[in-house]
Protein backbone atom coordinates (compact mmCIF):
# COMPACT_ATOMS: atom_id res chain seq x y z
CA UNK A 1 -23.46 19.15 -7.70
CA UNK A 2 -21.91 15.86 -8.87
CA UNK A 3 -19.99 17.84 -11.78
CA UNK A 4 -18.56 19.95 -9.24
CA UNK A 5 -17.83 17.59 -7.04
CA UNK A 6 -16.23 15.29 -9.78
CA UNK A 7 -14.26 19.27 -10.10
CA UNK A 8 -12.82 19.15 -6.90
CA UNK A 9 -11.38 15.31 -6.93
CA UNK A 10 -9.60 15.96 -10.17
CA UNK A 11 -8.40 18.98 -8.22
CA UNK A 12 -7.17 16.81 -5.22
CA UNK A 13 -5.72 14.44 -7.36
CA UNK A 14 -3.38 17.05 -8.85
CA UNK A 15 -2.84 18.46 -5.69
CA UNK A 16 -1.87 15.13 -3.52
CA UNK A 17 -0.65 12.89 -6.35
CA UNK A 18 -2.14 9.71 -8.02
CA UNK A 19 -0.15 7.46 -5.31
CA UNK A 20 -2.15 9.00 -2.60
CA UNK A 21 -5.30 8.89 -4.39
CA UNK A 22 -4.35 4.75 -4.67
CA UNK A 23 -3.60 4.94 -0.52
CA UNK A 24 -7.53 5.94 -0.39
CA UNK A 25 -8.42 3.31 -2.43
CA UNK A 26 -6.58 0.88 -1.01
CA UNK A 27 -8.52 2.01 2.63
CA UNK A 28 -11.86 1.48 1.03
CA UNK A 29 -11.38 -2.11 0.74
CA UNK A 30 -10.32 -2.61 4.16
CA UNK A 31 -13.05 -5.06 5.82
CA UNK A 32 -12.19 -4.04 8.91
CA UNK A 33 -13.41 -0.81 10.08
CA UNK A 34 -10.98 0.08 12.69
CA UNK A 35 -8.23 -0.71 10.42
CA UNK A 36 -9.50 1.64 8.00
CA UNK A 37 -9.61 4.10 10.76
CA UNK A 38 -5.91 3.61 11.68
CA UNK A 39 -5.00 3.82 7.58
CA UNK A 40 -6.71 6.37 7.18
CA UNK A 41 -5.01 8.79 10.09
CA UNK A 42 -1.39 7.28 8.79
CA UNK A 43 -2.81 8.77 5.27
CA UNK A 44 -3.95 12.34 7.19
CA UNK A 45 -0.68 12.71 8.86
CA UNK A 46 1.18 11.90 4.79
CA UNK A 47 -1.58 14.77 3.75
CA UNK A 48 -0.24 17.16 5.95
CA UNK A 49 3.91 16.78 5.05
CA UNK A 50 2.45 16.94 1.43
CA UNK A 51 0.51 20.02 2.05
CA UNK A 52 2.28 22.15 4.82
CA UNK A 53 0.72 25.61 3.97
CA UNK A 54 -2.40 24.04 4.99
CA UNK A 55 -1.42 24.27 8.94
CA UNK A 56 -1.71 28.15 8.17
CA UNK A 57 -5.37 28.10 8.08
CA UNK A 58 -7.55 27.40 10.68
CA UNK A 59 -9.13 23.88 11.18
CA UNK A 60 -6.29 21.92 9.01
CA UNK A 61 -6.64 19.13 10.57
CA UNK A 62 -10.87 18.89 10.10
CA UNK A 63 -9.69 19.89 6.32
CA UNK A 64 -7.48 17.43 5.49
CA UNK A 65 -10.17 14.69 6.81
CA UNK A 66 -12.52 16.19 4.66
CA UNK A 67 -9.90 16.28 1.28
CA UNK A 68 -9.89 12.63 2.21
CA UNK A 69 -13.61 11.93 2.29
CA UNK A 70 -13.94 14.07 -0.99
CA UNK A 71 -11.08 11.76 -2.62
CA UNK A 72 -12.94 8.72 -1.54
CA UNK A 73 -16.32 9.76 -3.51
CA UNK A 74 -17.82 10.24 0.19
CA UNK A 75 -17.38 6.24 0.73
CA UNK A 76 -15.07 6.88 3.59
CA UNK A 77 -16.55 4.75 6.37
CA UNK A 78 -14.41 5.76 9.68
CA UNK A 79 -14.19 6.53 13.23
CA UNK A 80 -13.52 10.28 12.17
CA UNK A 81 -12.42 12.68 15.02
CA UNK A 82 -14.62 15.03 13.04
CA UNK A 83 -17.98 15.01 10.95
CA UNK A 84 -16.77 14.38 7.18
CA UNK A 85 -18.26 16.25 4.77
CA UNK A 86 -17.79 17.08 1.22
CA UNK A 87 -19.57 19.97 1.00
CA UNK A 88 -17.08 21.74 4.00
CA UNK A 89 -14.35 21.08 0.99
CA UNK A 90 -17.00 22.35 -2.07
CA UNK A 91 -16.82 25.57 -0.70
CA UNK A 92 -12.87 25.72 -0.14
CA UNK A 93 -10.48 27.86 -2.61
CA UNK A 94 -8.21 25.37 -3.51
CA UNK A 95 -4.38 25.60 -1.97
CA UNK A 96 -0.98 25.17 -3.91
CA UNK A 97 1.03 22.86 -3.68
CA UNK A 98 4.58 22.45 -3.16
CA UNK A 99 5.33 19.38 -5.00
CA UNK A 100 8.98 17.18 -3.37
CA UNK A 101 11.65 17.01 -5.75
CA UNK A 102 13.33 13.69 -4.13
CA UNK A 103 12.53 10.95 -7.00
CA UNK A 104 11.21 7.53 -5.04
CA UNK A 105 13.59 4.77 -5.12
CA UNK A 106 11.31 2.57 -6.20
CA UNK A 107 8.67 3.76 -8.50
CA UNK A 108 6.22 1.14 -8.35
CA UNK A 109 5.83 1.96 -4.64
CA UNK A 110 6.02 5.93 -4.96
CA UNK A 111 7.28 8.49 -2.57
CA UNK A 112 4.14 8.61 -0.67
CA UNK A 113 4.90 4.75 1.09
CA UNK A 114 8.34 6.03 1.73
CA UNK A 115 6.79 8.51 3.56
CA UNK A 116 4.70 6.42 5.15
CA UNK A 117 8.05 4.56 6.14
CA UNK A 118 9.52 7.43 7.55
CA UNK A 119 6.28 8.20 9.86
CA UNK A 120 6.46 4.37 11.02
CA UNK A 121 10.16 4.66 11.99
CA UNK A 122 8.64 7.52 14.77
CA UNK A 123 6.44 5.07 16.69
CA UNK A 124 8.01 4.40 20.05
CA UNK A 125 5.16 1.59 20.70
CA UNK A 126 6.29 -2.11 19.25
CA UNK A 127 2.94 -2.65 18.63
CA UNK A 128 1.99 0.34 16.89
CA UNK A 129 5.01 -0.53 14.41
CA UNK A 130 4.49 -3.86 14.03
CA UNK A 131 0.84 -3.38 13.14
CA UNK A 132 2.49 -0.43 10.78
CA UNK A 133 4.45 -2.76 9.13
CA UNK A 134 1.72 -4.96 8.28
CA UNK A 135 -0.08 -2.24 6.72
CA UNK A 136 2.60 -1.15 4.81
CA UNK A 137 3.66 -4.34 3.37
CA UNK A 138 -0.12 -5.13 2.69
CA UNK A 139 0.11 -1.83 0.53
CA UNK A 140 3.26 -2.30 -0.89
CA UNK A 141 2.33 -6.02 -2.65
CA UNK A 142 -0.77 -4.27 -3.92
CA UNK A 143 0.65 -1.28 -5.51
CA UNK A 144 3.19 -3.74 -6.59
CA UNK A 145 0.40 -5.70 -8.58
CA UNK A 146 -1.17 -3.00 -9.88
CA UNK A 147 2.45 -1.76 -11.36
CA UNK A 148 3.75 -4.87 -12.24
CA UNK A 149 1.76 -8.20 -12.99
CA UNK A 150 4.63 -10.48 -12.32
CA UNK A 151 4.09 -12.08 -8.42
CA UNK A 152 6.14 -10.37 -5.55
CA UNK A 153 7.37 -12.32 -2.73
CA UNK A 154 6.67 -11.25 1.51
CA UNK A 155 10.88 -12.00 1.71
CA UNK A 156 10.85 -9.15 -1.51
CA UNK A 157 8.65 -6.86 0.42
CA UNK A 158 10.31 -7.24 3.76
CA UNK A 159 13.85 -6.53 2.40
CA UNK A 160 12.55 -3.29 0.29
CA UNK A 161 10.93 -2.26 3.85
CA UNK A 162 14.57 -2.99 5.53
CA UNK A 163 16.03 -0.79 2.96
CA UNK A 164 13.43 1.87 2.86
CA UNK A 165 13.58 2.35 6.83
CA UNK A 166 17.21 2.14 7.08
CA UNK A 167 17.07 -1.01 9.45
CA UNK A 168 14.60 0.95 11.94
CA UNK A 169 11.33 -1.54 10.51
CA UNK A 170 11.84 -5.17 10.46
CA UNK A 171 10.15 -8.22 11.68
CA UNK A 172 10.21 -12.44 11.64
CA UNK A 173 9.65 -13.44 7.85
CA UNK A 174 8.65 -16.65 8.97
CA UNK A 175 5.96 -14.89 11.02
CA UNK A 176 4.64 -12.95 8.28
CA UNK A 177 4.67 -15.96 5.57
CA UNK A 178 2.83 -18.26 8.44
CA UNK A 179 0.17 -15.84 8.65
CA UNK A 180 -0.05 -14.51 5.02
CA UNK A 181 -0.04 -10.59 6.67
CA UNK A 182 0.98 -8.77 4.06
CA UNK A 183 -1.83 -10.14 2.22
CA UNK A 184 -4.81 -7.33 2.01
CA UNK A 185 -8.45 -8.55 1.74
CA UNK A 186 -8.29 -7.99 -1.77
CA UNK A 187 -6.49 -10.09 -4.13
CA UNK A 188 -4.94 -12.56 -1.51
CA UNK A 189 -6.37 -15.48 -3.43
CA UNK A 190 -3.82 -14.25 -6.59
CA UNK A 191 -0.87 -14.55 -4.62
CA UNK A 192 -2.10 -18.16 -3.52
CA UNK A 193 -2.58 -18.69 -6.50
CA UNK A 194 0.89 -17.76 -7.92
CA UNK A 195 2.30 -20.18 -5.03
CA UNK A 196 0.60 -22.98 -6.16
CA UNK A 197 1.60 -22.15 -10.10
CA UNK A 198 5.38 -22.15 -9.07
CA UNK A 199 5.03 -25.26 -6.93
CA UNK A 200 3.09 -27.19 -9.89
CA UNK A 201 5.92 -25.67 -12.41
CA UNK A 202 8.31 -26.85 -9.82
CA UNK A 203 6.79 -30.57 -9.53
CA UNK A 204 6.94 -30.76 -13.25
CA UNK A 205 10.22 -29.74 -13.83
CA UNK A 206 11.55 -32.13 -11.17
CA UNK A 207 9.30 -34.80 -13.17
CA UNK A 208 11.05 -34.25 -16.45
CA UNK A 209 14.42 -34.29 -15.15
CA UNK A 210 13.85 -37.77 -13.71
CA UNK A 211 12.47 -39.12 -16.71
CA UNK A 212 15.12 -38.04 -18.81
CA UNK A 213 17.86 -39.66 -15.96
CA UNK A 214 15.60 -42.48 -16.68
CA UNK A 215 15.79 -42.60 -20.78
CA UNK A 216 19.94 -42.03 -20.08
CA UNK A 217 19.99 -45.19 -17.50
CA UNK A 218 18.13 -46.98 -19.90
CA UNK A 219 20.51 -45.76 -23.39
CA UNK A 220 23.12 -46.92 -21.62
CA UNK A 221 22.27 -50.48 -20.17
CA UNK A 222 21.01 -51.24 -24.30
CA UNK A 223 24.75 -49.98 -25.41
């Protein structure tokens, strides 16, 4: 059972794409469990513009929740409008996909956070898109990190969300940097962490350029 189960994530990996496969990951180290829950149906409602033959069969909706319990090794922990199960997807012939064309604008993030964008940009509720922008920008500075090692600033991720949207998503940078919100629960001490490195490397460099003022004053009073 495992090997076939193992079987059938490699199969949803091809199908959805290694970015959405890091969007489940990403859920499964959300503390908070009705924050998962609210990832997770941004992720379903991705699934389904990525697999649109699906809506053909019957159930699509219970189907794609399962594809997404499957691709979380059955760790998904949720407030599920239906029983997950793996063993619902074990038994499913496998669909094909129509893979997008459109090439991401930024690779690091993928196509599947643009889409993600897009979905945002349809919530009439400020508070729904607010709290979608948070998410998003949480998940943008981590697949950031795991693409690039260098450190990513919130102004970076805000602009790149600006750009993405088209000016629909914005909010208060000030807000966000106060409140460190587009930090996730994982890895939030690294970013800290580069902060403090840049203000040390700042402090030093300010250090050595008033010492060497210094050794000038001083050159020029023995002349």
């Amino acid at each position: 059972m495992e090997a076939s189960t193992s079987f059938k994530q490699d199969l949803l990996l091809r199908e959805y794409g290694r970015n959405v496969q890091d969007l489940v990951n990403y859920i499964l180290t959300v503390q908070d469990r009705a924050e998962r829950t609210r990832l997770s149906q941004l992720l379903i409602n991705l699934m389904a513009k990525l697999n649109p033959q699906l809506r053909d069969t019957q159930d699509y909706q219970q189907k794609l929740w399962n594809h997404l319990y499957v691709m979380s090794g059955s760790q998904l922990d949720v407030d599920a409008p239906y029983p997950l199960s793996a063993m619902e997807y074990l038994n499913d012939k496998p669909q094909r996909m129509r893979y997008p064309l459109e090439v991401p604008k930024y690779k690091h993030y993928g196509q599947n956070v643009e889409l993600l964008i897009q979905r945002a940009t349809e919530l009439e509720d400020e508070k729904e898109r607010e709290a979608a922008i948070i998410s998003i920008g949480k998940l943008m500075k981590t697949l950031y990190r795991s693409y690039n090692k260098d450190s990513i600033t919130d102004d970076v991720i805000l602009t790149d969300i600006r750009q993405l949207s088209k000016g629909k998503l914005n909010m208060d940078l000030a807000y966000i940097e106060s409140n460190n919100l587009f930090e996730s629960n994982v890895g939030g001490g690294s970013n800290r962490q580069d902060n403090q490195q840049r203000n040390q490397q700042q402090n030093r460099g300010g250090d050595n350029r008033n010492r060497n003022k210094n050794t000038r004053s001083s050159n020029q009073r023995n002349k």
